[in-house]
Protein backbone atom coordinates (compact mmCIF):
# COMPACT_ATOMS: atom_id res chain seq x y z
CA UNK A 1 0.00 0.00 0.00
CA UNK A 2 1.68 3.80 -0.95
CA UNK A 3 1.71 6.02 1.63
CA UNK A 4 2.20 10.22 0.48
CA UNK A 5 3.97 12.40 3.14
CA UNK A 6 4.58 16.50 2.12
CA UNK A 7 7.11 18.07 3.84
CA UNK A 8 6.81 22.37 3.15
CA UNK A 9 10.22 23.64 3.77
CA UNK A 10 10.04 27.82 4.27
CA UNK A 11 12.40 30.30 3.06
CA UNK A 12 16.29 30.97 4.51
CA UNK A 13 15.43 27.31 5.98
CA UNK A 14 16.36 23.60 5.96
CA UNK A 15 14.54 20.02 6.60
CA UNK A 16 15.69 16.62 7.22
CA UNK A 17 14.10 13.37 6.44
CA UNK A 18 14.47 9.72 6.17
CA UNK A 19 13.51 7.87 3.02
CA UNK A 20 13.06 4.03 2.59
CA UNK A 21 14.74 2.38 -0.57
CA UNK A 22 12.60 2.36 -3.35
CA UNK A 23 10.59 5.54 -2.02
CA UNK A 24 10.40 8.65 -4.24
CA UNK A 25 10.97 12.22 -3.75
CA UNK A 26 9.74 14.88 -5.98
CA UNK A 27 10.98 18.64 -4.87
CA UNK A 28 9.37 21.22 -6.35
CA UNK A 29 10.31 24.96 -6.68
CA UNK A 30 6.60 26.27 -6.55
CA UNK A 31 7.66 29.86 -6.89
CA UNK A 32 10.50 29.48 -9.58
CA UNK A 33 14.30 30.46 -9.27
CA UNK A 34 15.13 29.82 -6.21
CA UNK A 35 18.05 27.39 -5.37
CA UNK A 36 18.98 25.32 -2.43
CA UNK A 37 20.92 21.91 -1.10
CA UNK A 38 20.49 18.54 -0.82
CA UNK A 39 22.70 16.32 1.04
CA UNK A 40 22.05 12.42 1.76
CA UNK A 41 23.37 9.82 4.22
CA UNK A 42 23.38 6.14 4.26
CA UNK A 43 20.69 5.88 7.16
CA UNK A 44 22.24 2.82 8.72
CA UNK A 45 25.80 4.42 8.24
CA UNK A 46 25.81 8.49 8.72
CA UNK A 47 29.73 8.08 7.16
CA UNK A 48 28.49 7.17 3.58
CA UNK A 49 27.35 9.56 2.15
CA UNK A 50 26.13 11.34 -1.08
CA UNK A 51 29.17 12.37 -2.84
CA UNK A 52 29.63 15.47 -5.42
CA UNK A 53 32.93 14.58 -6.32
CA UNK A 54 32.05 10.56 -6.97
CA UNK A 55 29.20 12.04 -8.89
CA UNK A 56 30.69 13.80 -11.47
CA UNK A 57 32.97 11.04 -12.52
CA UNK A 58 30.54 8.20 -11.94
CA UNK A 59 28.12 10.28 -14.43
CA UNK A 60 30.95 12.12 -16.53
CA UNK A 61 29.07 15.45 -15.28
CA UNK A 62 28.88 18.49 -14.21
CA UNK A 63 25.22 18.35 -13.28
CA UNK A 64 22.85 16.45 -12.86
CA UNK A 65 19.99 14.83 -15.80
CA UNK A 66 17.04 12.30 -15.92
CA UNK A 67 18.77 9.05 -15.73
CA UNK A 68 21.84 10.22 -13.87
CA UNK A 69 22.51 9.13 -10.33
CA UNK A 70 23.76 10.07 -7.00
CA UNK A 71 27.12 7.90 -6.05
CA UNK A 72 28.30 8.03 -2.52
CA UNK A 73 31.75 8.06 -1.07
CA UNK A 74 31.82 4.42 -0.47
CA UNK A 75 34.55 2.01 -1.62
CA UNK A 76 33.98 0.69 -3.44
CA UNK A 77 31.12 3.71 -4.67
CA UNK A 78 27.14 2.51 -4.17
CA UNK A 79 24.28 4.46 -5.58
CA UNK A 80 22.06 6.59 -2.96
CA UNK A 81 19.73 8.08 -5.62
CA UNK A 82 18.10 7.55 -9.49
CA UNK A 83 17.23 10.73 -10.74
CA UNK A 84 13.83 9.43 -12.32
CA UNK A 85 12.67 12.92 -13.59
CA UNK A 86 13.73 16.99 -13.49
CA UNK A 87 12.21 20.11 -15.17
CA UNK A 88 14.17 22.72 -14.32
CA UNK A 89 17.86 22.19 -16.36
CA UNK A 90 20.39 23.02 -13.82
CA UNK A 91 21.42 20.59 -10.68
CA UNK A 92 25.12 21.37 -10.04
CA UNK A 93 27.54 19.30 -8.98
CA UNK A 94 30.60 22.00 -8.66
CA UNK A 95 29.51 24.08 -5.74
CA UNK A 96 29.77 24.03 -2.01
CA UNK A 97 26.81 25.50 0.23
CA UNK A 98 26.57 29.19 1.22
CA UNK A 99 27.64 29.95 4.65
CA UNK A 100 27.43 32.60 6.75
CA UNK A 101 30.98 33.32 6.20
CA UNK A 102 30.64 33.50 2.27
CA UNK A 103 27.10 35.69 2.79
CA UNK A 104 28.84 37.95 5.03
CA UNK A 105 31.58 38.74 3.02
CA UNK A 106 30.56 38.17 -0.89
CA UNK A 107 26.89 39.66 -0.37
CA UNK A 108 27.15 41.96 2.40
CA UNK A 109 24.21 40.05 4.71
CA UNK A 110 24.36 38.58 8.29
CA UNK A 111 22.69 35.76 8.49
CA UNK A 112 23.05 31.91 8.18
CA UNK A 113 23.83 30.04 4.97
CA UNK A 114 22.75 26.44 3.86
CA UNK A 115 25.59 25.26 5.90
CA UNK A 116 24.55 25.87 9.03
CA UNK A 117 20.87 25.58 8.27
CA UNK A 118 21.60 22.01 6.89
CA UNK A 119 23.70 21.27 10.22
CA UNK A 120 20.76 22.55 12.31
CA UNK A 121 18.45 20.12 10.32
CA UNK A 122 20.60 17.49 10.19
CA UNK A 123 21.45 17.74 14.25
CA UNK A 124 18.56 15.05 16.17
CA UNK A 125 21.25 12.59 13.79
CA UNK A 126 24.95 14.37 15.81
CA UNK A 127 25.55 15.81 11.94
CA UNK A 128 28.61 18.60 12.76
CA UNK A 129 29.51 21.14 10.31
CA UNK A 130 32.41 18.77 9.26
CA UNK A 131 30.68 16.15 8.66
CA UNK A 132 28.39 17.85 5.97
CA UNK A 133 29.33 16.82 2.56
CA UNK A 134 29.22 18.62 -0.50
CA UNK A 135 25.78 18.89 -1.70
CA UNK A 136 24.05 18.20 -5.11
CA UNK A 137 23.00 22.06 -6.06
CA UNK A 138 19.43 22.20 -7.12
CA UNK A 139 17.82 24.45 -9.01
CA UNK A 140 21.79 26.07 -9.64
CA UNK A 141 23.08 27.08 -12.95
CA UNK A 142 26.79 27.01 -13.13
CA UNK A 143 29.70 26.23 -15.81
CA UNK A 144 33.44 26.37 -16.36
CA UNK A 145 34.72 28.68 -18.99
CA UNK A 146 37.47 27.68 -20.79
CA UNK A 147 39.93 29.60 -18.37
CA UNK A 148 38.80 26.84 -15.31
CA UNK A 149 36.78 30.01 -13.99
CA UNK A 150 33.58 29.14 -12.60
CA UNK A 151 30.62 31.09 -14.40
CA UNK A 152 27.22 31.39 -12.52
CA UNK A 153 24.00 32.49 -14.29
CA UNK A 154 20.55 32.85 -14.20
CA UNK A 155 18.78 30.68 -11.86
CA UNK A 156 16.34 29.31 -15.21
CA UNK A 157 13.82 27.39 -12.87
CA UNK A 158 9.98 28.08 -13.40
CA UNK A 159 7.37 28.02 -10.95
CA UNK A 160 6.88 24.53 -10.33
CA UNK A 161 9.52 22.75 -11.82
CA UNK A 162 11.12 20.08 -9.82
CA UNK A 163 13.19 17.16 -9.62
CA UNK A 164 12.51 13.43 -8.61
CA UNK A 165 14.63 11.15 -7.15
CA UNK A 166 14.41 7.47 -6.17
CA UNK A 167 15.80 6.14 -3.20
CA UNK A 168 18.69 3.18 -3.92
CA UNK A 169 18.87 2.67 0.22
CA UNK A 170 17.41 3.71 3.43
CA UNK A 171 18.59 6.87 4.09
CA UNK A 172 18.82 10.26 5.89
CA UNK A 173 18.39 13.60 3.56
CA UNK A 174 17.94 17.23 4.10
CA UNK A 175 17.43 19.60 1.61
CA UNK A 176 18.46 23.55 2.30
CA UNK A 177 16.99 26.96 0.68
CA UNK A 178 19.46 28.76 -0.05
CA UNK A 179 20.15 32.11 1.75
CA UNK A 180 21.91 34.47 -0.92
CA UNK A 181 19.64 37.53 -1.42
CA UNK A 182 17.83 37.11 -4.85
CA UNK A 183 17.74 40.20 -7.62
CA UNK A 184 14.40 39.05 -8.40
CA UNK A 185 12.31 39.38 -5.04
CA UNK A 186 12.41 37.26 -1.83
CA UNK A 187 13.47 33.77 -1.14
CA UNK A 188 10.92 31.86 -1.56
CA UNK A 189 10.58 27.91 -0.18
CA UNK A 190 10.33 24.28 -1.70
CA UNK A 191 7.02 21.91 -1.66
CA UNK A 192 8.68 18.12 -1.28
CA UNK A 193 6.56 15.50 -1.47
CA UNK A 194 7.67 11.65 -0.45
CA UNK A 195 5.56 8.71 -2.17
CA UNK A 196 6.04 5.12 -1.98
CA UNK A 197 7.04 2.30 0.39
């Protein structure tokens, strides 16, 4: 029998969740252009986890398409996720999260970053900040010019695109909005919705 939970995660906020293998996860950017994080832990063992760097060679990418999946830093590597479905374009696999360091100084704003909102989510499981691993960047259009520079654009996400991922194991996620002021208007949150199981 499917069971449906929805989990509504608010602006300049973060959530954590467990997921059964074989359940699905569909997050949605109801309001359009507005990134965030998502970070994932084997359940059973909080030191696998999802890996950004394993990703991009596993896939041969720098972000993230229907088909693709999420590789953790096992060894040898095991898949945590299936991407089953996305809308939106741009899921980067290059970035780290904001912090309040990085908001402080690049965008001239006091106030806490995806790091420490993921930490702060992720803390009923004894997550520290150094234990948080590089996240898969949703919603987040970047590239590399030719120079190695990283380029950053337009976050392209419309109201109500999202992306769906299957869970490969049990496991722990929490998924971050992120906190850099927007030249468009006010952060704005993420509808996720859990099926399955």
């Amino acid at each position: 029998m499917s069971s449906e939970r929805q989990i509504e995660i608010p602006p300049l906020s973060a959530m954590a969740f467990t997921m059964a293998v074989g359940e699905v996860v569909r997050i949605e950017d109801y309001a359009g252009g507005q990134p965030g994080d998502l970070v994932a832990f084997n359940l059973h063992d909080l030191e696998e986890t999802f890996s950004q760097a394993r990703t991009r060679v596993e896939e041969q990418a720098c972000h993230v398409a229907a088909g693709n999946r999420l590789w953790t830093n096992a060894q040898p590597p095991r898949v945590i996720f299936t991407v089953l479905d996305e809308t939106a374009g741009e899921h980067d696999l290059l970035y780290t999260p904001c912090c309040r360091y990085a908001l402080e100084t690049r965008f001239h704003v006091s106030r806490d970053g995806c790091h420490e909102n993921l930490v702060r989510a992720l803390e009923p499981w004894g997550i520290s900040g150094s234990r948080l691993p590089d996240p898969l960047n949703l919603f987040f259009t970047v590239w590399v010019e030719p120079t190695g520079k990283l380029g950053i654009g337009k976050h392209i996400s419309q109201p109500g695109d999202a992306i769906v991922l299957r869970a490969e194991m049990d496991c722990l996620v929490a998924v971050s909005i992120c906190s850099v002021p927007r030249q468009s208007g006010e952060n704005t949150g993420y509808r996720v919705t859990i099926t399955g199981g």
